[in-house]
PDB file of N, CA and C in Angstrom:
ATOM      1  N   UNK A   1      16.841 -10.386  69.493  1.00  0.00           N
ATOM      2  CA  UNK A   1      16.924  -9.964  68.127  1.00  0.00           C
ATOM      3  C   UNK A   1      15.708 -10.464  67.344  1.00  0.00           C
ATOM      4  N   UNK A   2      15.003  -9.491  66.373  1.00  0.00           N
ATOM      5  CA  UNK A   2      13.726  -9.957  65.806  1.00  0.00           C
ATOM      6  C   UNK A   2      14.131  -9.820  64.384  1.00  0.00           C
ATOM      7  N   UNK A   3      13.873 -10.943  63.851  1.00  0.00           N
ATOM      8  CA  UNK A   3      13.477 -11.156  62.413  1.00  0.00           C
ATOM      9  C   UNK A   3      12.340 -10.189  61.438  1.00  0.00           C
ATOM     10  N   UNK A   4      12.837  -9.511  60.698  1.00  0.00           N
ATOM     11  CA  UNK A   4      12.034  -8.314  60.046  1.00  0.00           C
ATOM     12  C   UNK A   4      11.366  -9.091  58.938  1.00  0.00           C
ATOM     13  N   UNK A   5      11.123 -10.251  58.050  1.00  0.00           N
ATOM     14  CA  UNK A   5      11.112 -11.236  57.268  1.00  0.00           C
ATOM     15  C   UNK A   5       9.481 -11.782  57.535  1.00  0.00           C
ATOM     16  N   UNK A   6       8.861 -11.972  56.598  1.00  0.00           N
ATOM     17  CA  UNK A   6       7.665 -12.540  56.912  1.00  0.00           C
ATOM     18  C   UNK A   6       7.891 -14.222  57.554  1.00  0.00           C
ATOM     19  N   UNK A   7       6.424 -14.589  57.932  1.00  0.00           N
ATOM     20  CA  UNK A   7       6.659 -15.938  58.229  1.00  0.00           C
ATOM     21  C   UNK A   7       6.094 -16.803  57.378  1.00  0.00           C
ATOM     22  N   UNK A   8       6.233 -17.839  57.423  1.00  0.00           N
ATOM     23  CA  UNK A   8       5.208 -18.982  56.317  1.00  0.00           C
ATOM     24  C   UNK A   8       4.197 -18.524  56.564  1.00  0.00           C
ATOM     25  N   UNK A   9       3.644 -18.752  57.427  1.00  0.00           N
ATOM     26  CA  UNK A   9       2.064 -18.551  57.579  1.00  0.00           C
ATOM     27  C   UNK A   9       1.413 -17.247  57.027  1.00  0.00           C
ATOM     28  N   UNK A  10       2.258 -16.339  57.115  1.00  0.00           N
ATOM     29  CA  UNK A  10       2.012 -14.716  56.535  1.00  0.00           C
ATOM     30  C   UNK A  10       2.014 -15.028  55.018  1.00  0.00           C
ATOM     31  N   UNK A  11       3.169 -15.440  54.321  1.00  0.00           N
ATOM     32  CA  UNK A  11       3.112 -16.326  53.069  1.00  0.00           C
ATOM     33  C   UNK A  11       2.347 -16.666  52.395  1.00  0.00           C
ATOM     34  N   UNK A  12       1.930 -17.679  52.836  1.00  0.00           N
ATOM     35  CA  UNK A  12       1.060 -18.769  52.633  1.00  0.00           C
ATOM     36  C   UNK A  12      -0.471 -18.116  52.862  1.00  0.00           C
ATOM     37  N   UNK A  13      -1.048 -17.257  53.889  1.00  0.00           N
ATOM     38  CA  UNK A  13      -2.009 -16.723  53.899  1.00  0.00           C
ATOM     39  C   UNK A  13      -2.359 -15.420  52.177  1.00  0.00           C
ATOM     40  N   UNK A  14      -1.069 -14.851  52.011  1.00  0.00           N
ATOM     41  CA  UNK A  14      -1.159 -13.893  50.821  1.00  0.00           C
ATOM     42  C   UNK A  14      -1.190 -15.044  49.972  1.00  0.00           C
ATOM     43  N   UNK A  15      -0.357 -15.931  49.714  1.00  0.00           N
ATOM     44  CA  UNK A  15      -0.947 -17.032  48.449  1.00  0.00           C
ATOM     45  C   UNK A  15      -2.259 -17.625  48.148  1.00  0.00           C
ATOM     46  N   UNK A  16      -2.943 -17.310  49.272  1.00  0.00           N
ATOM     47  CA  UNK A  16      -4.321 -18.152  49.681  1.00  0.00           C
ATOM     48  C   UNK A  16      -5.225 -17.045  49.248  1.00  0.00           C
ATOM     49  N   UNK A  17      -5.223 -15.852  49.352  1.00  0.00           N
ATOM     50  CA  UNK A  17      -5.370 -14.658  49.210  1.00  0.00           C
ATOM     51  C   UNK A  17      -5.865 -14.086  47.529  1.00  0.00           C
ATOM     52  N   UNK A  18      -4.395 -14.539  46.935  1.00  0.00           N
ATOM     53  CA  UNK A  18      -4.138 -14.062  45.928  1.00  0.00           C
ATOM     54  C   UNK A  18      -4.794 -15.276  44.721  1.00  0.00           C
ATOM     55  N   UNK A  19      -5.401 -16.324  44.854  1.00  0.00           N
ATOM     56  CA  UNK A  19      -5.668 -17.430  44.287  1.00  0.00           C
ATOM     57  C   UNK A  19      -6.908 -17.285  44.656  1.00  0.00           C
ATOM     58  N   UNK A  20      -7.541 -16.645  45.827  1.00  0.00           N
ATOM     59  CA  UNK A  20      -9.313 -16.568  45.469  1.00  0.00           C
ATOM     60  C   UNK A  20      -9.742 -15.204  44.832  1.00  0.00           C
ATOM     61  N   UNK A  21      -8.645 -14.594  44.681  1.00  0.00           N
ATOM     62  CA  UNK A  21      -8.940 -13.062  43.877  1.00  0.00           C
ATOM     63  C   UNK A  21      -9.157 -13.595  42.913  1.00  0.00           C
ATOM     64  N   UNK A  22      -7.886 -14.315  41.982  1.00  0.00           N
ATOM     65  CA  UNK A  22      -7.534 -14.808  40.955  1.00  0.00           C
ATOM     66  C   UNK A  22      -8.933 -15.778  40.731  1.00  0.00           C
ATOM     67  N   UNK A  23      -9.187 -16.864  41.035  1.00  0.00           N
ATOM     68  CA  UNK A  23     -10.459 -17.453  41.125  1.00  0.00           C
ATOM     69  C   UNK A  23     -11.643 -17.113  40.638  1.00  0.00           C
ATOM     70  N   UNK A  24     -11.388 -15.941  41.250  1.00  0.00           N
ATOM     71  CA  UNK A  24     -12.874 -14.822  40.301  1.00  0.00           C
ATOM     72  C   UNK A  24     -12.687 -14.009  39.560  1.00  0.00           C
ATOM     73  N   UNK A  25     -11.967 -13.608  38.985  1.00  0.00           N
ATOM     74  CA  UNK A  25     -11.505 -13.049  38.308  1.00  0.00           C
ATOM     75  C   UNK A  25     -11.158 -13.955  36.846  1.00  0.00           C
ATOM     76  N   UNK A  26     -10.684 -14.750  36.604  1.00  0.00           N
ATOM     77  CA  UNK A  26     -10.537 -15.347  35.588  1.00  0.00           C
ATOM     78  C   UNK A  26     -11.394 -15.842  34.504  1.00  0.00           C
ATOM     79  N   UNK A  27     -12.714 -16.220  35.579  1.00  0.00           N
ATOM     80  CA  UNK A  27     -13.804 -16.626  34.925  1.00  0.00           C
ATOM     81  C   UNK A  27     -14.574 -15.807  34.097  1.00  0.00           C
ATOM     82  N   UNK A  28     -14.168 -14.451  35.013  1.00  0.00           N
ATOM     83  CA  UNK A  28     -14.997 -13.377  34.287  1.00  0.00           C
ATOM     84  C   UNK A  28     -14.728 -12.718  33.209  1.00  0.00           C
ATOM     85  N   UNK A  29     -13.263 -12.885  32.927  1.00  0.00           N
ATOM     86  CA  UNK A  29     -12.496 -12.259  31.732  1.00  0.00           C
ATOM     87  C   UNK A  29     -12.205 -13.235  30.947  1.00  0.00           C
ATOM     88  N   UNK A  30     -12.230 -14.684  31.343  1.00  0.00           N
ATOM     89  CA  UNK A  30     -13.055 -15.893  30.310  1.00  0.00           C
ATOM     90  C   UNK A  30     -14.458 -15.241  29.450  1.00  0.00           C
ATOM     91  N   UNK A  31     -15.320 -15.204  30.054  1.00  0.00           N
ATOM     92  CA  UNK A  31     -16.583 -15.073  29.563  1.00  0.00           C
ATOM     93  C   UNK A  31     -16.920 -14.129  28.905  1.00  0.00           C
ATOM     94  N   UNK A  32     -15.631 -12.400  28.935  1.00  0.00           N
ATOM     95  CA  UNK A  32     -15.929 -11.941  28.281  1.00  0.00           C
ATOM     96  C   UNK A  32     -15.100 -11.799  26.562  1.00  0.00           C
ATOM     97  N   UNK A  33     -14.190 -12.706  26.896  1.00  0.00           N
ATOM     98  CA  UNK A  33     -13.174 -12.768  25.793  1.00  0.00           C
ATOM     99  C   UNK A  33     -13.956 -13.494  25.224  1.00  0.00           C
ATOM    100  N   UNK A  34     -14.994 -14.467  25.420  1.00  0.00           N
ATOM    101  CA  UNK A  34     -15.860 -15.424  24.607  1.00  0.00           C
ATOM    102  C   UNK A  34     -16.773 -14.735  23.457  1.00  0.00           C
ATOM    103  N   UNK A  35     -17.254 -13.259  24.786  1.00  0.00           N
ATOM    104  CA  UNK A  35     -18.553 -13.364  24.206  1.00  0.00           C
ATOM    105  C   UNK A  35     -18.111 -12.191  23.233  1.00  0.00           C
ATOM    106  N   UNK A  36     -17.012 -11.661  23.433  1.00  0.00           N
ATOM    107  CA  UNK A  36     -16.849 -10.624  22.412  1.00  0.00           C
ATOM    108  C   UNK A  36     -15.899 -11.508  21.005  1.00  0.00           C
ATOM    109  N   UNK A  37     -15.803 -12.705  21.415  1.00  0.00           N
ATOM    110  CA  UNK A  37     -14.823 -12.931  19.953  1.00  0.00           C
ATOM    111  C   UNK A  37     -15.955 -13.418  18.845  1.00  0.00           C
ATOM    112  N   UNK A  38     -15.497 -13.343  17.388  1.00  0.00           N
ATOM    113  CA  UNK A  38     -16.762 -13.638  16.863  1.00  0.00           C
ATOM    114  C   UNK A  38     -17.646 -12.433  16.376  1.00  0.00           C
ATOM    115  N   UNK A  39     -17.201 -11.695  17.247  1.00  0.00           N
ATOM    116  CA  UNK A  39     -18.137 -10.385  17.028  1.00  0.00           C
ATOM    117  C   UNK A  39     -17.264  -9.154  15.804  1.00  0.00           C
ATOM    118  N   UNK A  40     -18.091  -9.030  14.681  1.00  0.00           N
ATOM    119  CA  UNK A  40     -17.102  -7.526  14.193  1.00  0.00           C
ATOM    120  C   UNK A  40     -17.896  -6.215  14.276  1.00  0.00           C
ATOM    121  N   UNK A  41     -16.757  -5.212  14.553  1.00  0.00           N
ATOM    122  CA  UNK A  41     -16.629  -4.132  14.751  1.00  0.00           C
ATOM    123  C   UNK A  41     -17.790  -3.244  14.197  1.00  0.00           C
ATOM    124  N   UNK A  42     -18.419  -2.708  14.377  1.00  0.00           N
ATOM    125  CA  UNK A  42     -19.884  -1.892  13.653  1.00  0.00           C
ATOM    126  C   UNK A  42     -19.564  -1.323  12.735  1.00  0.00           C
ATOM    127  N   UNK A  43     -18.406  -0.821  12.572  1.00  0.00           N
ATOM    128  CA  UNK A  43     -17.347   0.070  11.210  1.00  0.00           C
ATOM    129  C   UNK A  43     -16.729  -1.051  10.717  1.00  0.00           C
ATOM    130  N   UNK A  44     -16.485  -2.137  11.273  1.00  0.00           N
ATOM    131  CA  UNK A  44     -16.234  -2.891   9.965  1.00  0.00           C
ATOM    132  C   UNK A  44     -17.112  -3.893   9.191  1.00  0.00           C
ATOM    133  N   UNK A  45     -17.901  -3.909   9.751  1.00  0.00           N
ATOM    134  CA  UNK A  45     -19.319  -4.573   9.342  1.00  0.00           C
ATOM    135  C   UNK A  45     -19.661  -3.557   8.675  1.00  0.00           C
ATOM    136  N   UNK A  46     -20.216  -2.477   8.349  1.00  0.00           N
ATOM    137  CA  UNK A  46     -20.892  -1.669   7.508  1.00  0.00           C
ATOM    138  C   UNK A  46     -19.487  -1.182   6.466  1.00  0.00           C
ATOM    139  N   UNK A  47     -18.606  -1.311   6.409  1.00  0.00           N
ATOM    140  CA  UNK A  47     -17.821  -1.389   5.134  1.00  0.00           C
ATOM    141  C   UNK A  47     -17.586  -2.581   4.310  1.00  0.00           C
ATOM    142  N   UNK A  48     -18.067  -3.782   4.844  1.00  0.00           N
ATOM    143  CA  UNK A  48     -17.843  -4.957   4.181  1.00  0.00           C
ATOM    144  C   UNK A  48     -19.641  -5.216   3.586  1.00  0.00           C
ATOM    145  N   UNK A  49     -20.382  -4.527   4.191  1.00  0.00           N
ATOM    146  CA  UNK A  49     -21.507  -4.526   3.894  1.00  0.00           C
ATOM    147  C   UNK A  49     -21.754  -3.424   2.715  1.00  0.00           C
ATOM    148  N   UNK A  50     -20.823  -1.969   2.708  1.00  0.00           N
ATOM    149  CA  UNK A  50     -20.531  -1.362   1.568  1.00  0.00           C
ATOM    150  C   UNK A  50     -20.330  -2.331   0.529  1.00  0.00           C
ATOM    151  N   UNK A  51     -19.083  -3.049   0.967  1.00  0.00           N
ATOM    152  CA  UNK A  51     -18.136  -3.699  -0.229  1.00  0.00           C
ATOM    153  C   UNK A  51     -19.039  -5.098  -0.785  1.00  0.00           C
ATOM    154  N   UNK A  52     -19.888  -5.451  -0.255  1.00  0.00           N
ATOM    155  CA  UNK A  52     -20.748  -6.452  -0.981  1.00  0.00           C
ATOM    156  C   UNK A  52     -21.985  -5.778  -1.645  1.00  0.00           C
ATOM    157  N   UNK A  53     -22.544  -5.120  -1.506  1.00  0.00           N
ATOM    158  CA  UNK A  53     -23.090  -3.569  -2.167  1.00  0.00           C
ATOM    159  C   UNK A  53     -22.735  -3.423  -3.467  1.00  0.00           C
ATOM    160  N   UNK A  54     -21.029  -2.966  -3.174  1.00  0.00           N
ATOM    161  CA  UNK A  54     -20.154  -2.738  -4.359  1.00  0.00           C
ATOM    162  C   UNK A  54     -19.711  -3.782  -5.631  1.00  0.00           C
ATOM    163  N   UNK A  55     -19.959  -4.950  -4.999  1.00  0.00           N
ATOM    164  CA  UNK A  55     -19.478  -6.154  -5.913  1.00  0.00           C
ATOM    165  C   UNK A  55     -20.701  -6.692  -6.719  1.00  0.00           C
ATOM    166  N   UNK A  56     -21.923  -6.408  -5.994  1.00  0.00           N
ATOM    167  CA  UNK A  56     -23.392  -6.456  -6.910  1.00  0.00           C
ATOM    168  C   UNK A  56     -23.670  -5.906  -7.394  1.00  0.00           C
ATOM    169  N   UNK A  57     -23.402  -4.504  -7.863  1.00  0.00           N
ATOM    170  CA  UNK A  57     -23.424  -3.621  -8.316  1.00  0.00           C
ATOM    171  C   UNK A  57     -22.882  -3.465  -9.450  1.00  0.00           C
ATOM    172  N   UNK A  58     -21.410  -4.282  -9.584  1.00  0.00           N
ATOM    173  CA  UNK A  58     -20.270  -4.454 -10.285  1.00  0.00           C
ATOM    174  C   UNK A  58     -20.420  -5.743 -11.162  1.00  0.00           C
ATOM    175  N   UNK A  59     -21.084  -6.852 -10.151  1.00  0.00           N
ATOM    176  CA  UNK A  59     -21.795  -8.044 -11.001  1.00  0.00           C
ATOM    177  C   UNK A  59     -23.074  -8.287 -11.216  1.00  0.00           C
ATOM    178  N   UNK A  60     -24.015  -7.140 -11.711  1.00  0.00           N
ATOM    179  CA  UNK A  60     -25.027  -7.757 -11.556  1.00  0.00           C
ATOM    180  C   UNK A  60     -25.579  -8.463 -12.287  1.00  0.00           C
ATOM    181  N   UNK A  61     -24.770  -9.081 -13.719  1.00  0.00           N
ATOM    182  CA  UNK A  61     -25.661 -10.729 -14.189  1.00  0.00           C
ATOM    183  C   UNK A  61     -25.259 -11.825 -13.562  1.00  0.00           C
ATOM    184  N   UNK A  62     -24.095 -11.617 -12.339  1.00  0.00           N
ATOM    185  CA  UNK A  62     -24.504 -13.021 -11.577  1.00  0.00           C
ATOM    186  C   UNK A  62     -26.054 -12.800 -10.744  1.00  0.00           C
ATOM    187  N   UNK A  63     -26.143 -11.668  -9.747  1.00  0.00           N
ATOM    188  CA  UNK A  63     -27.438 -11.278  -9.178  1.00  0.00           C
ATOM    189  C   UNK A  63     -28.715 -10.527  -9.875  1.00  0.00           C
ATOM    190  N   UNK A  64     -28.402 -11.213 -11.225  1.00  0.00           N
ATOM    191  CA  UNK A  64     -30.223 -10.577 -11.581  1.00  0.00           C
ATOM    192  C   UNK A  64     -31.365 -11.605 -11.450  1.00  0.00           C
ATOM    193  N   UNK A  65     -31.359 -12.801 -10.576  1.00  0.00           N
ATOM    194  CA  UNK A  65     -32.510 -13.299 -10.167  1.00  0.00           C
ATOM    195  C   UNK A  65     -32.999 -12.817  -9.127  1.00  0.00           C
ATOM    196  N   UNK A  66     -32.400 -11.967  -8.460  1.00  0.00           N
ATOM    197  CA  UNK A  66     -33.098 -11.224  -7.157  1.00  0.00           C
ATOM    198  C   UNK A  66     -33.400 -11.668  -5.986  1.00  0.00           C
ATOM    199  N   UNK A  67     -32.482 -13.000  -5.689  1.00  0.00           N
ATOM    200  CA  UNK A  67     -32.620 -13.451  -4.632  1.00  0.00           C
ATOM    201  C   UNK A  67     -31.628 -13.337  -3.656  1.00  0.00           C
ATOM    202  N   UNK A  68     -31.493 -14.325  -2.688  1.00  0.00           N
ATOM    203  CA  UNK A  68     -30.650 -14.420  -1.656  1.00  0.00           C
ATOM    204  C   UNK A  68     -29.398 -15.261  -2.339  1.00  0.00           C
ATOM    205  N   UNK A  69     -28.502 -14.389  -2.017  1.00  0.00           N
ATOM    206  CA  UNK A  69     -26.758 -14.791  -2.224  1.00  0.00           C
ATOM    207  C   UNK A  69     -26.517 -14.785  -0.991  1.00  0.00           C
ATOM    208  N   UNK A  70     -25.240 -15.363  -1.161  1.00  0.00           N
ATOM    209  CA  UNK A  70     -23.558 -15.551  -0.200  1.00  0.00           C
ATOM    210  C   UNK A  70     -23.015 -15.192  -1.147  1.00  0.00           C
ATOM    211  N   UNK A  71     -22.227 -13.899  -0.355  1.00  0.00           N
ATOM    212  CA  UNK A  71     -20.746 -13.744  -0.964  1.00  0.00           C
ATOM    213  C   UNK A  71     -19.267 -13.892   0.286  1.00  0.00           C
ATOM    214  N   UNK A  72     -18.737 -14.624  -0.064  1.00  0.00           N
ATOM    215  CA  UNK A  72     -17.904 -14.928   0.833  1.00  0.00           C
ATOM    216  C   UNK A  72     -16.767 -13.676   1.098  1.00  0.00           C
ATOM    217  N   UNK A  73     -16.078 -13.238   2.515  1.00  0.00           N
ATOM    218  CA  UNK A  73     -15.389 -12.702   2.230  1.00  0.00           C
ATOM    219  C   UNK A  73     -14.386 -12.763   1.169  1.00  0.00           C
ATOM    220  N   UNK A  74     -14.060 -13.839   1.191  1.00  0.00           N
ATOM    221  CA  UNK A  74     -12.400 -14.282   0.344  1.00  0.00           C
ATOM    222  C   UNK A  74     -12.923 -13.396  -1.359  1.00  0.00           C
ATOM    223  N   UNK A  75     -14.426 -13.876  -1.660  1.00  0.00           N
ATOM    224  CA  UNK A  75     -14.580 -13.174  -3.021  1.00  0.00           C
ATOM    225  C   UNK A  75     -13.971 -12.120  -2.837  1.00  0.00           C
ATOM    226  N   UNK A  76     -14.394 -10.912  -1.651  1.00  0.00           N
ATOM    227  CA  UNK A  76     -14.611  -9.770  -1.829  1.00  0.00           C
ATOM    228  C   UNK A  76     -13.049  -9.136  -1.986  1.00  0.00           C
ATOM    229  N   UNK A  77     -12.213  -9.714  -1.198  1.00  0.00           N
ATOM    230  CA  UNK A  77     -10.737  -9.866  -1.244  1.00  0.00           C
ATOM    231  C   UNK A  77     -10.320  -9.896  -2.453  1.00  0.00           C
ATOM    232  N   UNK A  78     -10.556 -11.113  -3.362  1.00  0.00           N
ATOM    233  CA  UNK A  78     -10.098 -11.342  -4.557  1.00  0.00           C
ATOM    234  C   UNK A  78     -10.559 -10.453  -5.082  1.00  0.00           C
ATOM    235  N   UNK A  79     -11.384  -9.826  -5.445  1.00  0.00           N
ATOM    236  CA  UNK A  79     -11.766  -8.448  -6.268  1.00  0.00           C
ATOM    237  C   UNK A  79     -11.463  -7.190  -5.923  1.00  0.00           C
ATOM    238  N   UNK A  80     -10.423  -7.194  -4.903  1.00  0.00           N
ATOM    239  CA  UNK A  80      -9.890  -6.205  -4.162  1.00  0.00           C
ATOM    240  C   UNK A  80     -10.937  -5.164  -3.601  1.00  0.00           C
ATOM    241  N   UNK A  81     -11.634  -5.597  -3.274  1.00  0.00           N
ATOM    242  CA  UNK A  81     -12.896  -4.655  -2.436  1.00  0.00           C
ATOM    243  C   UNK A  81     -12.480  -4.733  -1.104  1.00  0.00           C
ATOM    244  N   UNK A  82     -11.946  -5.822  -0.123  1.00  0.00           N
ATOM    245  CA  UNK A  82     -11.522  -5.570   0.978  1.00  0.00           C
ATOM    246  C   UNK A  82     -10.461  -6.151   0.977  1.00  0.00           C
ATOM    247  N   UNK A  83      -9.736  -5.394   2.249  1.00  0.00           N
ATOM    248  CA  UNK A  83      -8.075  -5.988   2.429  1.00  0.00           C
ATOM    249  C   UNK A  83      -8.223  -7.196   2.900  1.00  0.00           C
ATOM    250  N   UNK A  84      -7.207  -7.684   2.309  1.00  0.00           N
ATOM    251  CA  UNK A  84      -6.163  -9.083   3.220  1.00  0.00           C
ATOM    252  C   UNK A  84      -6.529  -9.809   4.667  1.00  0.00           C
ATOM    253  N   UNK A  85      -6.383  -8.836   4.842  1.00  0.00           N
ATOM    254  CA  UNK A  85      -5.789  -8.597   6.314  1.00  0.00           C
ATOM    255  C   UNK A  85      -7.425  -9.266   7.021  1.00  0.00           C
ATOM    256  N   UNK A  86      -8.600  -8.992   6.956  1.00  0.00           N
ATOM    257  CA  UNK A  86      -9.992  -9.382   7.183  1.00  0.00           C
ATOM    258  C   UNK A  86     -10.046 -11.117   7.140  1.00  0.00           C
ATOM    259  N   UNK A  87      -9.667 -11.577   6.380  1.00  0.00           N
ATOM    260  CA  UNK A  87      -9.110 -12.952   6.470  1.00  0.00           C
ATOM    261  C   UNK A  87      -8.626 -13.504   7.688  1.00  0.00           C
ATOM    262  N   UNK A  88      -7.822 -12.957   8.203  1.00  0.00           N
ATOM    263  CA  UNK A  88      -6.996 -13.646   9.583  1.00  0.00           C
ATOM    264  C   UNK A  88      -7.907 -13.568  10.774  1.00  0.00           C
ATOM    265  N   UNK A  89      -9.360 -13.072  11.032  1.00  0.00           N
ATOM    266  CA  UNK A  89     -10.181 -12.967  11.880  1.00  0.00           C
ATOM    267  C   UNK A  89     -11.593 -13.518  11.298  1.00  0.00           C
ATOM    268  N   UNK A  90     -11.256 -13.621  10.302  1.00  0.00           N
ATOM    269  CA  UNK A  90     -13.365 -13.784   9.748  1.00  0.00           C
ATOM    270  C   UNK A  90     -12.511 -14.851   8.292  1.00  0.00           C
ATOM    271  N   UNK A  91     -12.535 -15.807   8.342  1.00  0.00           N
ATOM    272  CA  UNK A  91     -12.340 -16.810   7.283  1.00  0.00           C
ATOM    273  C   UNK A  91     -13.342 -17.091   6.474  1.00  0.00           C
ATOM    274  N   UNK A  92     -14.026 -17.810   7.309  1.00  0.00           N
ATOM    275  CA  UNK A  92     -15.316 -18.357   6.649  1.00  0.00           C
ATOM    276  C   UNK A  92     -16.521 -17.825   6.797  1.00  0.00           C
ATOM    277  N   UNK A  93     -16.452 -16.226   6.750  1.00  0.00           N
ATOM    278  CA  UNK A  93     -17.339 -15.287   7.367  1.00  0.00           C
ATOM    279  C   UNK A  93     -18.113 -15.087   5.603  1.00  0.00           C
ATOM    280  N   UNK A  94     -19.515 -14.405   5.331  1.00  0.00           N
ATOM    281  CA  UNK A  94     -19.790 -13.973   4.497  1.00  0.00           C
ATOM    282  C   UNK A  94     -20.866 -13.540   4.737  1.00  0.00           C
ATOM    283  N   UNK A  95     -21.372 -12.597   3.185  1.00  0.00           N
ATOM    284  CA  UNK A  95     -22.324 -11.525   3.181  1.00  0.00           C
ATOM    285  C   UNK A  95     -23.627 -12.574   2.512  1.00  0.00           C
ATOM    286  N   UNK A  96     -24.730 -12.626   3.367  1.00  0.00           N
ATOM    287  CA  UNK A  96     -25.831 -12.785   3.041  1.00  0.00           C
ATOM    288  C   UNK A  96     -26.999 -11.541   2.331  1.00  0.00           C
ATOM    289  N   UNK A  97     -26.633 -11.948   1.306  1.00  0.00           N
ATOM    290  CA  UNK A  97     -27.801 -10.638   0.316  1.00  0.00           C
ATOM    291  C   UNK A  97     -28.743 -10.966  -0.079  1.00  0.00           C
ATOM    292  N   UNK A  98     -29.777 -10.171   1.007  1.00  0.00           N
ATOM    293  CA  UNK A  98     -31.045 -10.624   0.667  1.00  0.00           C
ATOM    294  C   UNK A  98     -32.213  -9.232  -0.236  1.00  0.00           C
ATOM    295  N   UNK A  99     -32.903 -10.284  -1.830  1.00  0.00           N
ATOM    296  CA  UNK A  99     -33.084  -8.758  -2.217  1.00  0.00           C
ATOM    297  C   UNK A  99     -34.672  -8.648  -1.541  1.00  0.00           C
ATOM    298  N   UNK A 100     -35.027  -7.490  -1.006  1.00  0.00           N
ATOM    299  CA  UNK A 100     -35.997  -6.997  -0.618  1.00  0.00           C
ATOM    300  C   UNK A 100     -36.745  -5.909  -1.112  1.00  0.00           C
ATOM    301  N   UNK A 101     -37.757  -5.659  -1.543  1.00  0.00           N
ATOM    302  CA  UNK A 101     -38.380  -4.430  -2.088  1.00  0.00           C
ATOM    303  C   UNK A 101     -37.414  -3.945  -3.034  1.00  0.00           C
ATOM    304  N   UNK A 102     -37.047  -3.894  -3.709  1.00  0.00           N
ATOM    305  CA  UNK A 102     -36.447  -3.514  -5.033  1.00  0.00           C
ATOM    306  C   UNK A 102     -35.238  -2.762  -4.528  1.00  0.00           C
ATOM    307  N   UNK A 103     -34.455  -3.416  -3.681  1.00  0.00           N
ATOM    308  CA  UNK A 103     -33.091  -3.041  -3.049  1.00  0.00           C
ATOM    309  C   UNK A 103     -32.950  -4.254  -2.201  1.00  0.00           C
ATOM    310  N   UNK A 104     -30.891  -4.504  -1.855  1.00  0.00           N
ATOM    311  CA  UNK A 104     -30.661  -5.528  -1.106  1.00  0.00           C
ATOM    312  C   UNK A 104     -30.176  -5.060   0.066  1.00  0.00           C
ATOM    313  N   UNK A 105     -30.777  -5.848   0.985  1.00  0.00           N
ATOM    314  CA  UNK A 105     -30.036  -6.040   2.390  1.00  0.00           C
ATOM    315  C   UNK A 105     -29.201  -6.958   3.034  1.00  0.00           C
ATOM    316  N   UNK A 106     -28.097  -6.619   3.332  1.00  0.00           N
ATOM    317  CA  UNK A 106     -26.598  -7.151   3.977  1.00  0.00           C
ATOM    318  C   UNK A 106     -26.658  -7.523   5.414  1.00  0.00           C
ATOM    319  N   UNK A 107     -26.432  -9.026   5.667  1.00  0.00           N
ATOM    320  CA  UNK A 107     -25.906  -9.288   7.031  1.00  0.00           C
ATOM    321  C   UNK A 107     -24.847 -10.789   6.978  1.00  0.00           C
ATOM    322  N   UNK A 108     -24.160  -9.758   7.582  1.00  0.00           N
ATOM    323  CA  UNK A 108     -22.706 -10.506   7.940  1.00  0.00           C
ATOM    324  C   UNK A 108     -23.455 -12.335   8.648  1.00  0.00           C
ATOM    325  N   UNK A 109     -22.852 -13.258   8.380  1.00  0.00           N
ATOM    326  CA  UNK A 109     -22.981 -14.903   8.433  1.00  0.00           C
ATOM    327  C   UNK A 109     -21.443 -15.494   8.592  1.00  0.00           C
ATOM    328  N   UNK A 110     -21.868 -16.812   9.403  1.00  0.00           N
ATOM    329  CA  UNK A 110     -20.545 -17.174  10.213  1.00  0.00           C
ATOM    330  C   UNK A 110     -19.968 -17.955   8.918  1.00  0.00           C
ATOM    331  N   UNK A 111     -21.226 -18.722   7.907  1.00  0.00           N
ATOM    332  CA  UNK A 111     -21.155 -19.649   7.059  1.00  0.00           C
ATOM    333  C   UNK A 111     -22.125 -19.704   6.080  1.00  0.00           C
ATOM    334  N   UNK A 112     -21.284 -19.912   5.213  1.00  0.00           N
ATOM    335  CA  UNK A 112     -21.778 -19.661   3.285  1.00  0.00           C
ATOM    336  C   UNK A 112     -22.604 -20.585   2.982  1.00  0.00           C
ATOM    337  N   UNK A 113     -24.329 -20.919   2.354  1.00  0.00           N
ATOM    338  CA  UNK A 113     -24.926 -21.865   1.908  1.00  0.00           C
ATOM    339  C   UNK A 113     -24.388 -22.066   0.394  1.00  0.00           C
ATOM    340  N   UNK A 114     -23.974 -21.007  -0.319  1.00  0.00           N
ATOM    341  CA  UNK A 114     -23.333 -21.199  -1.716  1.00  0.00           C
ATOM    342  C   UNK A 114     -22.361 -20.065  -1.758  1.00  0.00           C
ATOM    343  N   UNK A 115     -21.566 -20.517  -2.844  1.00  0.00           N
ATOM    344  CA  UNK A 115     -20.284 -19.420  -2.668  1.00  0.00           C
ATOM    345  C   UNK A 115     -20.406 -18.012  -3.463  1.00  0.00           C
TER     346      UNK A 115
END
């Protein structure tokens, strides 16, 4: 009579198996969860880059020296220019406005030199 049932060793070889797949594999979907976090969306970067646009536009005797600002997201929130919701991924994220040739240019910053 034969046993239809694997053996340890059959076992133990798929566990051995399944842990050097795993092995390589982990690292790699480590490295890419890294390198993509941190990062925003190209559509949502150019609407928050609208919406700081929109708030200089809206304030401009704080920005009539014509230089380089931070505007923090949270401002842009509080003035209801962007949702809520942008907060729970980008906290301490903000818009660096830099004025150039008699117009400003927007790039998203991990961290605010002034608020």
């Amino acid at each position: 009579m034969k046993n239809k049932g694997f053996t340890l060793i059959e076992l133990l070889a798929v566990i051995a198996l399944l842990a050097v797949i795993i092995g390589f594999a982990v690292p790699n979907i480590i490295s890419v969860l890294t390198r993509e976090q941190g990062k925003i969306d190209s559509t949502v970067e150019a609407t928050i880059k609208a919406g700081a646009n929109l708030y200089i536009q809206n304030n401009k005797s704080k920005f009539a020296d014509n230089s380089t600002h931070y505007i923090k997201f949270k401002t842009l929130v509080d003035n209801d220019i962007l949702d809520n919701s942008i907060l729970t991924d980008y906290t301490n994220y903000c818009v660096k406005a830099t004025y150039l040739s008699n117009q400003y240019t927007y790039e998203i910053v991990t961290s605010c030199v002034e608020g």
